[in-house]
Protein backbone atom coordinates (compact mmCIF):
# COMPACT_ATOMS: atom_id res chain seq x y z
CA UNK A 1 0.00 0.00 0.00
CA UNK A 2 1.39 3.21 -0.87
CA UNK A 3 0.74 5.08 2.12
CA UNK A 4 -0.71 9.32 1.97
CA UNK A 5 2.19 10.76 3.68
CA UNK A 6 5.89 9.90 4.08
CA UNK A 7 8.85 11.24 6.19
CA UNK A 8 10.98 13.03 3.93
CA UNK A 9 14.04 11.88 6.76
CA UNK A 10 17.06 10.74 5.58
CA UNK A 11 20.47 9.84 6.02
CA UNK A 12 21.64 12.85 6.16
CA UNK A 13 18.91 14.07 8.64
CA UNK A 14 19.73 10.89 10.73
CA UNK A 15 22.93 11.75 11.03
CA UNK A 16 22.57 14.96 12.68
CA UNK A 17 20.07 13.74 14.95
CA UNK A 18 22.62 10.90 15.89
CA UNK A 19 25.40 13.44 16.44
CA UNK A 20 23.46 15.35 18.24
CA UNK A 21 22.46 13.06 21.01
CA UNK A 22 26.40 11.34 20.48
CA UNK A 23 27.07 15.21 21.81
CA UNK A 24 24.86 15.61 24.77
CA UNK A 25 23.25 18.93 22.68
CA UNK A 26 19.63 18.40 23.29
CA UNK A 27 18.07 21.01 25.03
CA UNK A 28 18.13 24.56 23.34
CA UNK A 29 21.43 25.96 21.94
CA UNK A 30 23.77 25.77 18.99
CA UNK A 31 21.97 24.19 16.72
CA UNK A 32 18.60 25.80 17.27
CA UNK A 33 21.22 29.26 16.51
CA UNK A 34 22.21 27.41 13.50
CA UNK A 35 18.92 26.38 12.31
CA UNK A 36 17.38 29.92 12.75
CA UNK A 37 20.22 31.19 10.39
CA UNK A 38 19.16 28.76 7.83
CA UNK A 39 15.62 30.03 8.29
CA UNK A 40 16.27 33.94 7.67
CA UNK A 41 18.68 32.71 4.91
CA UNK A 42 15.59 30.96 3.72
CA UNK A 43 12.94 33.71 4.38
CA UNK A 44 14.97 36.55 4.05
CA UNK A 45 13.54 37.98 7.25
CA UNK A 46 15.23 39.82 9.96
CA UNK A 47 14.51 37.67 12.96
CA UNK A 48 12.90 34.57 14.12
CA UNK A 49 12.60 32.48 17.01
CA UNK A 50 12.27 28.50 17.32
CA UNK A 51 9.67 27.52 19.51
CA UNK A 52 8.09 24.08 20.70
CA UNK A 53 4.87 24.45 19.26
CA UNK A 54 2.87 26.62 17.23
CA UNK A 55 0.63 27.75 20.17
CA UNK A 56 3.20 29.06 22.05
CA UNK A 57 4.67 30.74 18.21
CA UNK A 58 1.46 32.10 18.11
CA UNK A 59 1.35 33.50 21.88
CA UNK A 60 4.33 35.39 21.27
CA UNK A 61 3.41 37.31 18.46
CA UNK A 62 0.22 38.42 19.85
CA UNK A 63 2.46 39.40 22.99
CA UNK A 64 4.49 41.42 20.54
CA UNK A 65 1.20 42.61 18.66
CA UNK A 66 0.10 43.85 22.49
CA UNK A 67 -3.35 42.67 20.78
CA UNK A 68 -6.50 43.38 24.11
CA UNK A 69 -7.96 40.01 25.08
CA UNK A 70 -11.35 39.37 23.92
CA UNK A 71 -10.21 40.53 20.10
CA UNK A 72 -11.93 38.53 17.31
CA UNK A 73 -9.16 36.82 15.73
CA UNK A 74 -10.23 35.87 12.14
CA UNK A 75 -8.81 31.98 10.74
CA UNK A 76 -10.27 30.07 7.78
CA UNK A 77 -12.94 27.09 7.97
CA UNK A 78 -10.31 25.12 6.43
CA UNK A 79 -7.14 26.27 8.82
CA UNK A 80 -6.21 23.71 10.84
CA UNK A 81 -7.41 22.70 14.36
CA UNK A 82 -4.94 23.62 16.54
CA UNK A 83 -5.69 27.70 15.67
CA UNK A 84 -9.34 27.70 17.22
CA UNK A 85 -7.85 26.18 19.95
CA UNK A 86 -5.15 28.25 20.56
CA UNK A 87 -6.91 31.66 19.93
CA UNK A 88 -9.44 30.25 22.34
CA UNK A 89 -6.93 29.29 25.19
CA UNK A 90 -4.80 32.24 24.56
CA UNK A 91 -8.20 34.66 25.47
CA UNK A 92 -9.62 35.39 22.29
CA UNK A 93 -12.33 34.82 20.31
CA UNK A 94 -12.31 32.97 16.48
CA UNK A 95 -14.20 34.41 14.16
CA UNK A 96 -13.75 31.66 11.33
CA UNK A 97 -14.31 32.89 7.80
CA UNK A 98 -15.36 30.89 4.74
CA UNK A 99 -13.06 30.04 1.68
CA UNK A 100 -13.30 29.82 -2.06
CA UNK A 101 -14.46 26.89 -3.87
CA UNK A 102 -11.78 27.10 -6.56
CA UNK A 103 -8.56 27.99 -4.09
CA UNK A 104 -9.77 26.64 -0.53
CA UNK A 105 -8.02 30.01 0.87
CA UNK A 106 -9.79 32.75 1.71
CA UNK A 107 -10.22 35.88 -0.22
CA UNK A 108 -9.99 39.68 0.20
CA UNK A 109 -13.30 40.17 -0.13
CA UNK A 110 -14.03 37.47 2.34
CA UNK A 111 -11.39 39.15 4.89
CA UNK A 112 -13.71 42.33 4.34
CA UNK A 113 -16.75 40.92 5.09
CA UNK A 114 -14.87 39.64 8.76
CA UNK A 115 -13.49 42.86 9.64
CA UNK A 116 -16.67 44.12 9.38
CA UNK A 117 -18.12 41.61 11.50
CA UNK A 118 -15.63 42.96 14.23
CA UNK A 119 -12.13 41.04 13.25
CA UNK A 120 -9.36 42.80 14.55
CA UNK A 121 -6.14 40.77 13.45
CA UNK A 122 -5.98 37.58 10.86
CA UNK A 123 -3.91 34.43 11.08
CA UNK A 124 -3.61 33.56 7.71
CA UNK A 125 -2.89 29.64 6.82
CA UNK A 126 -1.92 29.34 3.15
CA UNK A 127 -3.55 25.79 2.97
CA UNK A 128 -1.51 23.33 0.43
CA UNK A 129 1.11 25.62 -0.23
CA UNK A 130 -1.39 27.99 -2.42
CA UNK A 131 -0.86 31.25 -2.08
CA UNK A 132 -3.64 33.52 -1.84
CA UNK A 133 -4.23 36.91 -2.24
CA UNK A 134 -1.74 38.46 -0.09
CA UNK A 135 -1.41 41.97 -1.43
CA UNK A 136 -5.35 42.59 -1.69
CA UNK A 137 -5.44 41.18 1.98
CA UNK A 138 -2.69 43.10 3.61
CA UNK A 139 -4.21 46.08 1.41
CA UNK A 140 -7.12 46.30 4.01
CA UNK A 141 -4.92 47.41 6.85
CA UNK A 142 -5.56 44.86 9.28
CA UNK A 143 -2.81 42.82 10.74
CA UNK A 144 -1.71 39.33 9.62
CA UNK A 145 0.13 36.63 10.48
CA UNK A 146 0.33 34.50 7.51
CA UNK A 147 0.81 30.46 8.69
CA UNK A 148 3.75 29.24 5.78
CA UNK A 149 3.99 25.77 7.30
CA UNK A 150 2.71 24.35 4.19
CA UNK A 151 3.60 27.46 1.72
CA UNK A 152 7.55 27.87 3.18
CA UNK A 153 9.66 28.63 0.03
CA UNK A 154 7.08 29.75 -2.45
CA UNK A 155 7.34 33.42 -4.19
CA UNK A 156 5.27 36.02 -5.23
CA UNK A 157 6.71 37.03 -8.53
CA UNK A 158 6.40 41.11 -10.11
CA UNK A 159 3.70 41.00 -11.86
CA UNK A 160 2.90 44.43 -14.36
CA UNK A 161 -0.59 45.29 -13.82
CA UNK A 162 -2.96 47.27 -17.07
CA UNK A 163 -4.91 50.02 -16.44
CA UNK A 164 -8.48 50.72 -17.79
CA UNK A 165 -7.04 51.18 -21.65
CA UNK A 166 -4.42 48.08 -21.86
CA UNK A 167 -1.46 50.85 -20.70
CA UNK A 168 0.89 49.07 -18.25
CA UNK A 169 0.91 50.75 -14.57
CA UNK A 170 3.71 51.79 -13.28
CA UNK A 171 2.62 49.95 -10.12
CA UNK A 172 4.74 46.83 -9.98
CA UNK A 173 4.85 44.42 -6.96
CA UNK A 174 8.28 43.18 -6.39
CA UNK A 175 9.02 39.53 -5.67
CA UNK A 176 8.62 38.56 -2.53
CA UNK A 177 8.82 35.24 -0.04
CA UNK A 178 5.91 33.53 1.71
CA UNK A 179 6.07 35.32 5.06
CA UNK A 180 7.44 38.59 4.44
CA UNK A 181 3.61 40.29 3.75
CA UNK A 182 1.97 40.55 7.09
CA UNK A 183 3.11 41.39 10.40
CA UNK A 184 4.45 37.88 11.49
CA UNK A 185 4.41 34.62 9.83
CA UNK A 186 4.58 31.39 12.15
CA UNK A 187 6.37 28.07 10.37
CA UNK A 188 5.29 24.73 11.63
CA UNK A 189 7.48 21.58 12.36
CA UNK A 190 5.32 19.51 12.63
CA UNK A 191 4.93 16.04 11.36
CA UNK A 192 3.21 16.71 8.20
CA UNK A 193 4.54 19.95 7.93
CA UNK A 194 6.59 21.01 4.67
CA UNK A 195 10.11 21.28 6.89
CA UNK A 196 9.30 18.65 9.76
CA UNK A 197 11.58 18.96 13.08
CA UNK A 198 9.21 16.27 14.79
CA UNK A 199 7.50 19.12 15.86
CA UNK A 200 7.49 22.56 16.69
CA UNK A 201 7.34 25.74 14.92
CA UNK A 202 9.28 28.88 13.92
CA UNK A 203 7.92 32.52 14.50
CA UNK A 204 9.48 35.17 11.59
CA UNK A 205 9.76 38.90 11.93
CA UNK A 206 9.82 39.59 8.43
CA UNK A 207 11.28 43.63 9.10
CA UNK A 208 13.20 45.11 11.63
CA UNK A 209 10.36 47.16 13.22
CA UNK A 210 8.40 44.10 14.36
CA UNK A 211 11.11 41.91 15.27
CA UNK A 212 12.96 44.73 17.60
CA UNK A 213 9.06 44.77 19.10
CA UNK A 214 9.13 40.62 19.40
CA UNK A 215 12.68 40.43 20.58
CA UNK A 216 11.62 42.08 23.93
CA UNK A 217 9.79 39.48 24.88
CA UNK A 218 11.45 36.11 23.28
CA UNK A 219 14.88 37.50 24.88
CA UNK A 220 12.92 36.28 28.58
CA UNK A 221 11.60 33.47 26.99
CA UNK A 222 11.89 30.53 29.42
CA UNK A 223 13.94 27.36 27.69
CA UNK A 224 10.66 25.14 28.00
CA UNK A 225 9.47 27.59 25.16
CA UNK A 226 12.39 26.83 22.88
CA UNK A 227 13.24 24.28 20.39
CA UNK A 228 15.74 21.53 21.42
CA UNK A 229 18.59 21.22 19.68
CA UNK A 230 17.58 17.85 18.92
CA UNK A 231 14.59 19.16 16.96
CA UNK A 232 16.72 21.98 15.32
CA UNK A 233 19.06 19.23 14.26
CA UNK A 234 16.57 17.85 12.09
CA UNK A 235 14.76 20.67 11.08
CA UNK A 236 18.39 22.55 9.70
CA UNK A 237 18.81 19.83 7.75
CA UNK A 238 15.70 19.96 6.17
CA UNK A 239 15.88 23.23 4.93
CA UNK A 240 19.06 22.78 3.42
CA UNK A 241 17.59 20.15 1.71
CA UNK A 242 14.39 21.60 0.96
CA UNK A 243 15.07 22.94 -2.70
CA UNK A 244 16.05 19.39 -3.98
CA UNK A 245 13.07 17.97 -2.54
CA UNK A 246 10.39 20.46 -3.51
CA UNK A 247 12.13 20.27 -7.53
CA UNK A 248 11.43 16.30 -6.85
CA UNK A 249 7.78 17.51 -5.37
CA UNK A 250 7.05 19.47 -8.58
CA UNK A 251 7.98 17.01 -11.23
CA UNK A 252 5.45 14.79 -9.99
CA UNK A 253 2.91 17.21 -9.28
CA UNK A 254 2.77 18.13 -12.94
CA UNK A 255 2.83 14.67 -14.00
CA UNK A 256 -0.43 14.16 -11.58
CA UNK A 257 -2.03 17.57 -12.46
CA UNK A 258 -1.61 16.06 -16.21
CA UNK A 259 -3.54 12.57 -15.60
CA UNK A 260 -6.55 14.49 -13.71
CA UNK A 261 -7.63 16.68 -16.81
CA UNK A 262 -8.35 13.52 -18.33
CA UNK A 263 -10.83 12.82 -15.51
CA UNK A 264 -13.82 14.47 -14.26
CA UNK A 265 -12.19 15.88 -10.78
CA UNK A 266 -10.28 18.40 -10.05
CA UNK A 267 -7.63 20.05 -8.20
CA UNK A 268 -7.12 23.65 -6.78
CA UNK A 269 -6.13 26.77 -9.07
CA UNK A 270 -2.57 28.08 -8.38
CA UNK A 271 -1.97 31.65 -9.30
CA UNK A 272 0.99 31.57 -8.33
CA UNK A 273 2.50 28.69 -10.83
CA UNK A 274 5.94 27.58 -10.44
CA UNK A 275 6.05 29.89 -7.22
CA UNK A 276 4.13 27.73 -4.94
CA UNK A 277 5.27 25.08 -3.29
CA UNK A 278 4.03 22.06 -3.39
CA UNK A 279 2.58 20.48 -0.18
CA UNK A 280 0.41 17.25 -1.34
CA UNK A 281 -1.94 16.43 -4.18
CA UNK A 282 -5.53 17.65 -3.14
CA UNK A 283 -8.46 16.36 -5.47
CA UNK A 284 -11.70 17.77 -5.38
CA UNK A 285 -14.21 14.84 -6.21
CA UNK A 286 -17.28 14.51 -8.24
CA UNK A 287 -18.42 11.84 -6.99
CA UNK A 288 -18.08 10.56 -3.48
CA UNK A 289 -15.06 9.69 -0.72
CA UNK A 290 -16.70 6.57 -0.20
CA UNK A 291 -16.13 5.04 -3.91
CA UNK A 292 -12.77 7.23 -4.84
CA UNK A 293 -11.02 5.48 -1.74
CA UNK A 294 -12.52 1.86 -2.59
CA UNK A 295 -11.07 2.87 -6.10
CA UNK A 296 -7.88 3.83 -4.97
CA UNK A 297 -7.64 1.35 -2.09
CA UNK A 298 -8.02 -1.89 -4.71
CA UNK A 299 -4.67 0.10 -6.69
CA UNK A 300 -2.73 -0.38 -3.54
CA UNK A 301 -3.11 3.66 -3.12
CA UNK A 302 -4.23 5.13 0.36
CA UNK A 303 -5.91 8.44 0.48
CA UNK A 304 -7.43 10.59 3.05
CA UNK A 305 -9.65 13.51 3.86
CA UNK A 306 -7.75 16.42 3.14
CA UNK A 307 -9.31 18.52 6.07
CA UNK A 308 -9.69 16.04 8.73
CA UNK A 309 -7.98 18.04 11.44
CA UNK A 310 -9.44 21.31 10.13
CA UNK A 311 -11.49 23.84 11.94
CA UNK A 312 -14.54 23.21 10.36
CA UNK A 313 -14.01 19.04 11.50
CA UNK A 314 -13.58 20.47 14.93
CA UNK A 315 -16.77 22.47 14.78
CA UNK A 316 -18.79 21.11 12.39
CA UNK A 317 -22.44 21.43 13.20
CA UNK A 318 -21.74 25.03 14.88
CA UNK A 319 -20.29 26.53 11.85
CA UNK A 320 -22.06 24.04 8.63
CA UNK A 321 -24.87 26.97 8.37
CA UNK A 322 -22.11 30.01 7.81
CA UNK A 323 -19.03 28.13 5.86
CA UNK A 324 -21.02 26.35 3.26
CA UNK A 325 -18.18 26.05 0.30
CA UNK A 326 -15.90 24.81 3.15
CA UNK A 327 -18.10 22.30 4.25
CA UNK A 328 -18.60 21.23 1.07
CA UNK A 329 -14.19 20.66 0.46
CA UNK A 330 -14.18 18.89 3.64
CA UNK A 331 -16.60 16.59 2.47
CA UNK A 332 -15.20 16.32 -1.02
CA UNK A 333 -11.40 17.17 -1.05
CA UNK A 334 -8.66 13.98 -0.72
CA UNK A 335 -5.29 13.63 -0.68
CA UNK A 336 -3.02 11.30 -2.63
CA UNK A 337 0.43 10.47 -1.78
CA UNK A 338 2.83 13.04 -3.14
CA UNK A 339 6.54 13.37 -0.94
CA UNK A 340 9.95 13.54 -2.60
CA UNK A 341 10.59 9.29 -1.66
CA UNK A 342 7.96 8.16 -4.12
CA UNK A 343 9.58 5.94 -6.93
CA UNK A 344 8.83 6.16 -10.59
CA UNK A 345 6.82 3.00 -10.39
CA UNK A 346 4.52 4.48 -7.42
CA UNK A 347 4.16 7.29 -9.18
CA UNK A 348 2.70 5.47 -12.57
CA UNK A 349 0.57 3.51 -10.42
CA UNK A 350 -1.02 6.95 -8.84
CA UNK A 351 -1.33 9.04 -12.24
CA UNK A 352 -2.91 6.19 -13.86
CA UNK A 353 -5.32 6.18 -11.12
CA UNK A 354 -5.86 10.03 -10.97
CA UNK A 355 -6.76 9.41 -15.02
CA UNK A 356 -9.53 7.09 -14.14
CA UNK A 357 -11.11 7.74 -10.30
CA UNK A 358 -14.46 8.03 -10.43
C-alpha cells in the first residue's frame, strides 16, 4: 500500500540527529542558533525564534502585537485545528471565515466581510502551499500573520498590472517570499509539515520594526518555550535540503495535475504557478469519498480527507450553516500520496489512477 504521507528523513537528517544526542546537545542551543540562520537565509527575514509548538509561536506574536484580550481573531474554515484552539486558550475569540471553492483560501473580499463583523487581526494559513491573495489582503490594513507551514519557500513574482485602456501601470509588486507580507508569519514543524523537526514551529519577523518589538519578549523566553537542539538538528537539515526535494515535489505534481484533466475531478487553481510550493496532491471529487477510496484502495493507493484536522471538523455542526463552500471541500477534497521518496513505479501507479477515479 502506498501510504498518503511519508517522512521526507534521511540519512543525512539521521545523522545529525545521531550526532546530536552522540554530543549531549539536546536542550536549546547551537543548533537551534544554526537552524534559525538557515531560516532567515531561507525567508529573508530579519529575525525569528524557534519555539516548541505553534501555540506558544502564536502567543508570542500576539504578545508582541500587544493585541486586548477578547479581540476577534479571524482563521479560515479550512485552517487547521490547533488555531481555534489556541486563539481560544490564549483569550480570544475565532471568528472563522469561509473560503473559495476554486482555491480553498480565503479571499480579500471574504477578509472584508470579517473585519466588518468585528475582526481585529488575521492568522492567515496558506492551505496546500497555495498562495492567496496576499497583497489585496494586507491592502485592508488589518494585521496578519500568515501560517507558511505548508507554503515555506514559495514566491510572489512582479507581476505588471494594465490600467483601464491596456497601458501598463507603473505599479509593480516586487518579488517577494511567503512570510514577508503581514506582520508575522509562524512556520510549523510539525509532522506533516513542509520542513518537519518532529514538531514545533518557527515565528518570523519579516522587518526590523516588528522583530525589535518581538525580541523584547522572546529575549525572557523561558527554555521550556524553545526548540531543542535535537529538533533543530533535524529541522536545519531539512531546509538545506528543501530545494532538492520540492524540484522532486514538482515534477510529480505536474505529471499528476496532467492525468486528472483527463478525468472528471479536479484540483485547486494556483496563481501563483511555479512559485508555490508544493505540499500534497488535493483532489476535489465529483463523486463521493466513499467510492474514490474503494477505487484507490483496490490500486494499492491510500488516500485521506484532506481537512480532517481542520477547523470546520472540529466544529462542524456550529459553523455548517455560515461556511457552506468549506463544508462542502471537507466533504469532497482527498489527498493522494505526493513526498519527494515516491519511486517512478509508485508514481505510474497513482497518475494512472488520478486518469480514471471516479
Amino acid at each position: 500500500m502506498i501510504q498518503t504521507f511519508s517522512s521526507t528523513i534521511r540519512r543525512k537528517e539521521m545523522d545529525a540527529v545521531l550526532t546530536c544526542m552522540v554530543d549531549e546537545k539536546t536542550g536549546p542551543g547551537e543548533l537551534n542558533a544554526r537552524f534559525i540562520q538557515a531560516v532567515k537565509e531561507c525567508t529573508g527575514c530579519d529575525g525569528a525564534v524557534a519555539f516548541r509548538s505553534a501555540t506558544i509561536a502564536l502567543s508570542y506574536a500576539l504578545k508582541a502585537l500587544d493585541l486586548p484580550l477578547e479581540s476577534p481573531i479571524m482563521i479560515s474554515a479550512l485552517a487547521p485545528s490547533w488555531q481555534y484552539v489556541a486563539v481560544e486558550s490564549l483569550g480570544y475569540k475565532p471568528l472563522v471565515l469561509d473560503v473559495n471553492e476554486e482555491t480553498g483560501l480565503v479571499t480579500a473580499e471574504i477578509v472584508a466581510e470579517g473585519i466588518h463583523a468585528g475582526g481585529r487581526l488575521l492568522l492567515l494559513h496558506e492551505t496546500m502551499g497555495i498562495v492567496p491573495e496576499l497583497e489585496k489582503i494586507v491592502a485592508l490594513g488589518i494585521p496578519v500573520i500568515e501560517d507558511i507551514s505548508h507554503s515555506v519557500g514559495s514566491v510572489v513574482e512582479p507581476r505588471n498590472d494594465a490600467d483601464s485602456e491596456g497601458q501598463q501601470s507603473s505599479q509593480q509588486v516586487a518579488a517577494k517570499n511567503v512570510g514577508s507580507f503581514g506582520v508575522y508569519a509562524i512556520m510549523g514543524l510539525e509532522e506533516f509539515d513542509t520542513i518537519t523537526a518532529g514538531g514545533g514551529a518557527v515565528l518570523i519577523a519579516p522587518r526590523r520594526r516588528e522583530w525589535s518589538a518581538l525580541k523584547s519578549f522572546t529575549d525572557a523566553a523561558p527554555r521550556t518555550d524553545i526548540l531543542p537542539d535535537i529538533n533543530s538538528a533535524l529541522a536545519f537539515v531539512q531546509i538545506k535540503e528543501f530545494r532538492r526535494n520540492e524540484d522532486i515535489r514538482k515534477t510529480i505534481y505536474a505529471s499528476f495535475q496532467h492525468a486528472l484533466l483527463s478525468g472528471k475531478n479536479r484540483t485547486f487553481i494556483r496563481e501563483h504557478g511555479d512559485g508555490s510550493t508544493i505540499w500534497s496532491f488535493p483532489v476535489v471529487l465529483a463523486g463521493s469519498f466513499k467510492d474514490a477510496k474503494q477505487y484507490a484502495s483496490r490500486k494499492e493507493i491510500e488516500i485521506r480527507p484532506a481537512y480532517e484536522d481542520s477547523v470546520i471538523a472540529l466544529k462542524d455542526e456550529e459553523l455548517s450553516s455560515t461556511c457552506k463552500k468549506a463544508k462542502g471541500l471537507y466533504l469532497r477534497t482527498v489527498l493522494f500520496p505526493l513526498y519527494p521518496r515516491l519511486g517512478s513505479e509508485a508514481v505510474t501507479k497513482i497518475t494512472k489512477v488520478l486518469g480514471t477515479l471516479p
